[in-house]
Protein backbone atom coordinates (compact mmCIF):
# COMPACT_ATOMS: atom_id res chain seq x y z
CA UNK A 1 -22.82 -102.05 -14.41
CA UNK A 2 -22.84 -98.35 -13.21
CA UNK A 3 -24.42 -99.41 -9.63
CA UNK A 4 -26.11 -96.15 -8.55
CA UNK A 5 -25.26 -96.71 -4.73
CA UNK A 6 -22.93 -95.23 -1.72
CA UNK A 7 -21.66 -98.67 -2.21
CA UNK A 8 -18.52 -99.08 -4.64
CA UNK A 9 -17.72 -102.16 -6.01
CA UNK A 10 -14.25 -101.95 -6.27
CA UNK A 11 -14.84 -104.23 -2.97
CA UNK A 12 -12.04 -106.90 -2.52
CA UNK A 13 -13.90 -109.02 -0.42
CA UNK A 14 -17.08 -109.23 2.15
CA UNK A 15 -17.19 -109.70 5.73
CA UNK A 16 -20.44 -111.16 7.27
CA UNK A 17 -20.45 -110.66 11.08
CA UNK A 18 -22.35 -113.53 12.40
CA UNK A 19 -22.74 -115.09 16.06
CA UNK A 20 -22.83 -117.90 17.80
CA UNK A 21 -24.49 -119.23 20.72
CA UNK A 22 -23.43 -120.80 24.00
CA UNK A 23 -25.07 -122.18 27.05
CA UNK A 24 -24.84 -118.33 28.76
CA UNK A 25 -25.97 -115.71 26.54
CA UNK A 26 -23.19 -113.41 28.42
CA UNK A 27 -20.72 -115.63 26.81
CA UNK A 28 -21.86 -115.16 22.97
CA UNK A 29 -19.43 -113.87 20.88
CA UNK A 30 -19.07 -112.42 17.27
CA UNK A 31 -16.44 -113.80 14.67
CA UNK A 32 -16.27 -112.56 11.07
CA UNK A 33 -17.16 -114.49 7.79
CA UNK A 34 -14.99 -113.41 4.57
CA UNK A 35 -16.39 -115.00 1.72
CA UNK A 36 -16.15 -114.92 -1.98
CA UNK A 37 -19.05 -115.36 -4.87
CA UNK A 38 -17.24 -118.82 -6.88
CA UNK A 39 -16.37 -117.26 -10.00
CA UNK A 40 -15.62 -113.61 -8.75
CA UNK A 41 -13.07 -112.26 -11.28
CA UNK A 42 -9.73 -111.10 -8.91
CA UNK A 43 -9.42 -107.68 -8.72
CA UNK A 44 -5.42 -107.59 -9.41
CA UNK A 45 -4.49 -109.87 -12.20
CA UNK A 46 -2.28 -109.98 -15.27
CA UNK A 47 -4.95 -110.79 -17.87
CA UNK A 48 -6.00 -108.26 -20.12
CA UNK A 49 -9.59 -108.16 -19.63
CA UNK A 50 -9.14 -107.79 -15.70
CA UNK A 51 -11.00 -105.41 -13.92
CA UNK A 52 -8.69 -103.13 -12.46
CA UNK A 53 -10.71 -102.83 -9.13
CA UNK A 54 -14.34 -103.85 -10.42
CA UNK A 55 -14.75 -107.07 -9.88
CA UNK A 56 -15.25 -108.98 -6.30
CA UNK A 57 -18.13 -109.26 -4.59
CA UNK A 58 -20.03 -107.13 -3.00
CA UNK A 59 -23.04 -108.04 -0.46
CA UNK A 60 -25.93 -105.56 0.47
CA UNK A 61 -28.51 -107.01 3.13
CA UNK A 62 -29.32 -109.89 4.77
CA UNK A 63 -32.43 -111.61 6.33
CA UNK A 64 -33.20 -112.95 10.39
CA UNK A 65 -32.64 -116.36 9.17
CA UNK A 66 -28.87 -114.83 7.63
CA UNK A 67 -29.46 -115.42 4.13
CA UNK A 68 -26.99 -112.65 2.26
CA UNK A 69 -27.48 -111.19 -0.77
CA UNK A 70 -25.81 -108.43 -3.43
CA UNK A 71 -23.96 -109.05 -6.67
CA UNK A 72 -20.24 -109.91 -7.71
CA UNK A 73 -18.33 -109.44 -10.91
CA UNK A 74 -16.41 -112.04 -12.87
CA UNK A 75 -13.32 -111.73 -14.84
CA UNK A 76 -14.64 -110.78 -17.82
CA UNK A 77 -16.38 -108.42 -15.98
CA UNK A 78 -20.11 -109.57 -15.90
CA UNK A 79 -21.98 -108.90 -12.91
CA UNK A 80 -23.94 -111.73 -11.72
CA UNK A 81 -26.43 -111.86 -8.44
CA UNK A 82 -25.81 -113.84 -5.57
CA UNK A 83 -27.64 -115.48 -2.79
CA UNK A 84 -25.48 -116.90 0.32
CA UNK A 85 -27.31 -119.54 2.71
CA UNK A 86 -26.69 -120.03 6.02
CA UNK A 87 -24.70 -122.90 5.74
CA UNK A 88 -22.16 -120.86 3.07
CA UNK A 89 -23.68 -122.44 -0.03
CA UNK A 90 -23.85 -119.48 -2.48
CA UNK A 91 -26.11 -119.42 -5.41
CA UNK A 92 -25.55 -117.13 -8.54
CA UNK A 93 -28.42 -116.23 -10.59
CA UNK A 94 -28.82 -113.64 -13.84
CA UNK A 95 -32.22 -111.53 -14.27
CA UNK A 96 -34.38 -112.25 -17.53
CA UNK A 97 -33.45 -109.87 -20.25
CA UNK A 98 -29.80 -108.58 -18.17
CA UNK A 99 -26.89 -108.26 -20.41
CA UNK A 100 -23.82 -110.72 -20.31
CA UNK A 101 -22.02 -109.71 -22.78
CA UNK A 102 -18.14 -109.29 -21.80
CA UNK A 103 -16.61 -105.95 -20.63
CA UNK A 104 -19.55 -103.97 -20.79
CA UNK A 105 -20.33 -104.23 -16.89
CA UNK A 106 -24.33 -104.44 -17.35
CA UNK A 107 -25.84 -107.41 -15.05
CA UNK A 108 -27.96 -108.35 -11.68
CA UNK A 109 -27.65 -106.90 -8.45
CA UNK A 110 -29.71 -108.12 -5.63
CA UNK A 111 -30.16 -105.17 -3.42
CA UNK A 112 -32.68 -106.59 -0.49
CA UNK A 113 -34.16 -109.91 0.79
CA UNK A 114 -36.83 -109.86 3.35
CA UNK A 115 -37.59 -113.06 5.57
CA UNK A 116 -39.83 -115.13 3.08
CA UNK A 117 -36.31 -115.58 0.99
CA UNK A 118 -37.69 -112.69 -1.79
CA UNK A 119 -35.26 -110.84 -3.49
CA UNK A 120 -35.37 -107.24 -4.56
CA UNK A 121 -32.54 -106.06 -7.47
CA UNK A 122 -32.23 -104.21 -10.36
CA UNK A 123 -30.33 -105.49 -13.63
CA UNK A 124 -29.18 -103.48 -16.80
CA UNK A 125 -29.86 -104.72 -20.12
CA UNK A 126 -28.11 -105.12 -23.41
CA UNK A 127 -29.33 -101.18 -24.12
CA UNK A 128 -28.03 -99.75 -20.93
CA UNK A 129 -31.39 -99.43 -19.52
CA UNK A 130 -32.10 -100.63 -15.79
CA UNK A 131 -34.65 -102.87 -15.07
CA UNK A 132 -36.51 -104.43 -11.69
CA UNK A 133 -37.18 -107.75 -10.61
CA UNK A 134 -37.84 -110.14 -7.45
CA UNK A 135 -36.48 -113.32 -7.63
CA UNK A 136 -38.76 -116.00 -5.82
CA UNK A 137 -36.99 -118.87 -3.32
CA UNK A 138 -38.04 -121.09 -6.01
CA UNK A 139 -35.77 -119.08 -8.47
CA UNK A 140 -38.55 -117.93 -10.79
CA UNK A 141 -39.04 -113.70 -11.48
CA UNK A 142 -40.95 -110.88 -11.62
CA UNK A 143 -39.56 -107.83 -13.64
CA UNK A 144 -41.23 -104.52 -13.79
CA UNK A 145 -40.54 -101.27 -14.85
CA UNK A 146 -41.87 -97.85 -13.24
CA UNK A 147 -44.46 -96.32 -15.74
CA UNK A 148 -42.14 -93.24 -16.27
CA UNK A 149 -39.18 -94.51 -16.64
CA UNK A 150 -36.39 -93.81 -19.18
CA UNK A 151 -36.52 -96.23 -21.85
CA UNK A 152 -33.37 -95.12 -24.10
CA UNK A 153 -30.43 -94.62 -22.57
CA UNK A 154 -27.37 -92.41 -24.18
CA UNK A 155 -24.20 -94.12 -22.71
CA UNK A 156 -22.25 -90.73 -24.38
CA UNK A 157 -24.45 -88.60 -22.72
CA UNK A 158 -24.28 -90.33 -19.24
CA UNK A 159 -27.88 -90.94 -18.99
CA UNK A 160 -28.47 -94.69 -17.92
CA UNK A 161 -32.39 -94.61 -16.94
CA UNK A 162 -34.78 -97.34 -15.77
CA UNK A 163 -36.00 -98.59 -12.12
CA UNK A 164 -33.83 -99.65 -8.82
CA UNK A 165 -36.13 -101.19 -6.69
CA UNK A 166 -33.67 -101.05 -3.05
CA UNK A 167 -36.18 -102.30 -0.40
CA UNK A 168 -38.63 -105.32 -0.36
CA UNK A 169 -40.78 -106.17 2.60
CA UNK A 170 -42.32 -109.07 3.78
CA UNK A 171 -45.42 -108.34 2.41
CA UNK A 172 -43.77 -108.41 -0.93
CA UNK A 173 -44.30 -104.50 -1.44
CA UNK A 174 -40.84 -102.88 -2.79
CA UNK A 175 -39.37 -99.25 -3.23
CA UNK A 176 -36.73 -97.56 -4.30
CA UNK A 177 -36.20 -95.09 -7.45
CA UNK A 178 -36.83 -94.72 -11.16
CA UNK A 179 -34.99 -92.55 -13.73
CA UNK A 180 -36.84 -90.25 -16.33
CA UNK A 181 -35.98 -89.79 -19.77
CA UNK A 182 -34.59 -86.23 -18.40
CA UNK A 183 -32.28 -88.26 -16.38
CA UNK A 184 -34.18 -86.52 -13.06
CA UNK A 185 -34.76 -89.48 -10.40
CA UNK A 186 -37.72 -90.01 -8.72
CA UNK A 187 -39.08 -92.13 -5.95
CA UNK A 188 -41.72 -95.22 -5.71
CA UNK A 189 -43.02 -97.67 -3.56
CA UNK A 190 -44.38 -100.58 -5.90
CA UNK A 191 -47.48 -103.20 -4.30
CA UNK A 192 -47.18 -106.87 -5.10
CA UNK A 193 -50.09 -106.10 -7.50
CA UNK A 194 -47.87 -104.00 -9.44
CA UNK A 195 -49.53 -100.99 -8.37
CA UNK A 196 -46.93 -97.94 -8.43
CA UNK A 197 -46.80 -94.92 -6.73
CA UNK A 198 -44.62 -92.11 -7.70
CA UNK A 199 -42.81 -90.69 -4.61
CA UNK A 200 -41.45 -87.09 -4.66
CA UNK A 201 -41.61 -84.17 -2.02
CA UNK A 202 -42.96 -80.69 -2.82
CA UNK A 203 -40.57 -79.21 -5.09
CA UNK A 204 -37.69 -81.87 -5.45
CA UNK A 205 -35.66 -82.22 -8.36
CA UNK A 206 -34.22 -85.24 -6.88
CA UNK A 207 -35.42 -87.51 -4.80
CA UNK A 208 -33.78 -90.95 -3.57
CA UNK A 209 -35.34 -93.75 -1.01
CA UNK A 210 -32.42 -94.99 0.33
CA UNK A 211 -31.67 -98.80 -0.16
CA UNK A 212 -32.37 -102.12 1.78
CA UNK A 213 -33.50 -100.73 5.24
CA UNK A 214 -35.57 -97.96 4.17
CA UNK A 215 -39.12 -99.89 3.90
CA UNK A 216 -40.88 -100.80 6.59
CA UNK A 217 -43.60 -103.47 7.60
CA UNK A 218 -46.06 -101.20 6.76
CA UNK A 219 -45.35 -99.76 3.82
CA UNK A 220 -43.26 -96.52 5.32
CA UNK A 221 -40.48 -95.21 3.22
CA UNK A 222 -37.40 -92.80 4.18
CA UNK A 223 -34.63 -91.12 1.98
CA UNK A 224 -33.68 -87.47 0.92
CA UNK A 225 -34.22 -84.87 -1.81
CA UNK A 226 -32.68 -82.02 -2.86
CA UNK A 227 -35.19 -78.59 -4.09
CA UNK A 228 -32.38 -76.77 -5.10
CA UNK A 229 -29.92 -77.64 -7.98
CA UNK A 230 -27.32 -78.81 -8.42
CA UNK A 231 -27.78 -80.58 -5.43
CA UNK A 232 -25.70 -78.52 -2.50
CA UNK A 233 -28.60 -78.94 0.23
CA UNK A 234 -30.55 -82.23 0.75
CA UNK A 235 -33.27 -82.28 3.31
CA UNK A 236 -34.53 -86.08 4.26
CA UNK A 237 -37.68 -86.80 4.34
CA UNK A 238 -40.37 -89.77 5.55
CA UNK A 239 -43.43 -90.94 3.37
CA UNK A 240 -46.31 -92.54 4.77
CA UNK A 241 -48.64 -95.26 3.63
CA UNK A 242 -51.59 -92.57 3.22
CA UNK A 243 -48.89 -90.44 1.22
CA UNK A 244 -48.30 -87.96 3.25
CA UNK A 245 -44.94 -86.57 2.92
CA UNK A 246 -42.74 -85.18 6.19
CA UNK A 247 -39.56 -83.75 5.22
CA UNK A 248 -36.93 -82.96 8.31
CA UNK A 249 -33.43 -81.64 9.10
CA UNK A 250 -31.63 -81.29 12.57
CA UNK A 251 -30.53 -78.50 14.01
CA UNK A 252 -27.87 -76.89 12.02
CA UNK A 253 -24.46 -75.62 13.67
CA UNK A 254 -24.40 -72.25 14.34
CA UNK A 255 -23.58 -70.04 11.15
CA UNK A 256 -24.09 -72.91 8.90
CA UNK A 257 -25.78 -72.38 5.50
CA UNK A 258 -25.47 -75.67 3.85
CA UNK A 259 -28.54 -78.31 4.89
CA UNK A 260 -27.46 -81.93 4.10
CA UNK A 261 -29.19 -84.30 5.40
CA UNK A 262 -29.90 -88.44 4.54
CA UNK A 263 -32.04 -90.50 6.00
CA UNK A 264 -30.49 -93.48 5.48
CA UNK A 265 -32.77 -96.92 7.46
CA UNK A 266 -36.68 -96.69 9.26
CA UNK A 267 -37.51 -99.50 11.69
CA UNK A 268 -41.19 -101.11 12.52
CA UNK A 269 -41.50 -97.92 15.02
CA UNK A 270 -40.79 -95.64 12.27
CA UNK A 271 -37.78 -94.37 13.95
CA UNK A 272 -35.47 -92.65 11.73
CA UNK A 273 -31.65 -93.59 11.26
CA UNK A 274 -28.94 -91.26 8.94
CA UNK A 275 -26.54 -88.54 9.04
């Protein structure tokens, strides 16, 4: 699977920093959690169909009750999605329609879970087009597709369209991007009717809502854009439920002429977090 995130997955292992409490809060400490998906190919083996750094797994967000999602890869280099509960019990699960077949790296990956125990992930089918879904607690799905999305993709060419949806909220809206058939990306923010709405600044020719923190309660979205190809200044940028669109940049350093900037999380106060 060609996971279109800052994320690699040539990830080893995870850690999960968790906490636990004593009878003075002073006195709480942190201790790291490594874990493991069961069935996680190893990333350094002798068999031929190893995956030479691609498998492991790789986690993405968690919930306030510290449920953990992402994806991992097995050995014959599958990717598979994963939910981990808080007592270290991890559940695999495959999308609808995603493609196992071996060494062609197509897949689930769970991106975001909000507090209700929904799941928001894309997954690739056996055509190399990407796909969305939410998985339900009681392990039942949703997929969807953004109404202009790529529906053929040309592995030669590099062009692997479809829909990412990064963010889900506890109202069940999610958002993230979608791929044309040009191979140009484009934002959305997606209601639990299934109502889509396209997300792009003036004059982008790319725009990307950063994944699992980038949604808020109320239906606020953050990421970055670029207006000029082939992509040497990105400017972030804020959208808000009404649609109005804010784009922003610090100040630059003195005798600067390259703007990059991502927003990269947005809390309930609509604070902005990136670099």
């Amino acid at each position: 699977m060609k996971v279109l995130s800052r994320i690699t997955t040539t990830a080893l292992a995870l850690l999960a920093l968790t906490s636990f409490s004593s009878a003075q809060p002073a006195a709480r400490e942190a201790r790291l959690v490594e874990f493991d998906a069961p069935g996680a190919g190893p990333t350094v083996s002798p068999l031929p169909n190893a995956c030479a750094g691609g498998c492991g797994t790789v986690a993405y967000d968690n919930n306030d009750l510290g449920e953990i999602v992402g994806f991992y890869t097995d050995p014959n280099i599958v990717p598979h999605g994963f939910l981990r509960l808080p007592n270290g019990q991890i559940i695999s699960f495959d999308a609808p329609g995603a493609g196992l077949g071996h060494g062609l790296n197509q897949g689930t990956a769970a991106y975001a879970i909000n507090n209700l125990g929904e799941i928001a992930g894309q997954f690739q089918d056996p055509s190399y087009v990407y796909h969305g879904f939410i998985r339900y607690p009681n392990g039942s799905f949703t997929t969807f597709d953004a109404p202009d999305a790529g529906t053929e993709a040309n592995p030669g060419m590099g062009l692997f369209p479809g829909t990412f949806p990064y963010n889900i909220n506890i109202r069940g809206t999610t958002a993230g991007n979608y791929i044309d058939a040009n191979g140009v990306y484009h934002g959305f923010v997606r209601s639990p009717a299934n109502k889509f709405t396209k997300v792009d600044p003036t004059g982008s020719v790319f725009t990307y809502i950063c994944e699992e923190t980038c949604l808020n309660l109320d239906g606020t979205v953050a990421g970055f854009y670029s207006n000029v190809a082939p992509f040497i200044q990105t400017h972030g940028f804020v959208r808000y439920p009404n649609g109005i669109i804010t784009s922003f940049d610090p100040p630059a350093p003195a005798g600067s002429t390259t703007v990059f900037t991502e927003a990269a999380s947005i809390n309930t106060k609509g604070e902005i977090a990136g670099l």
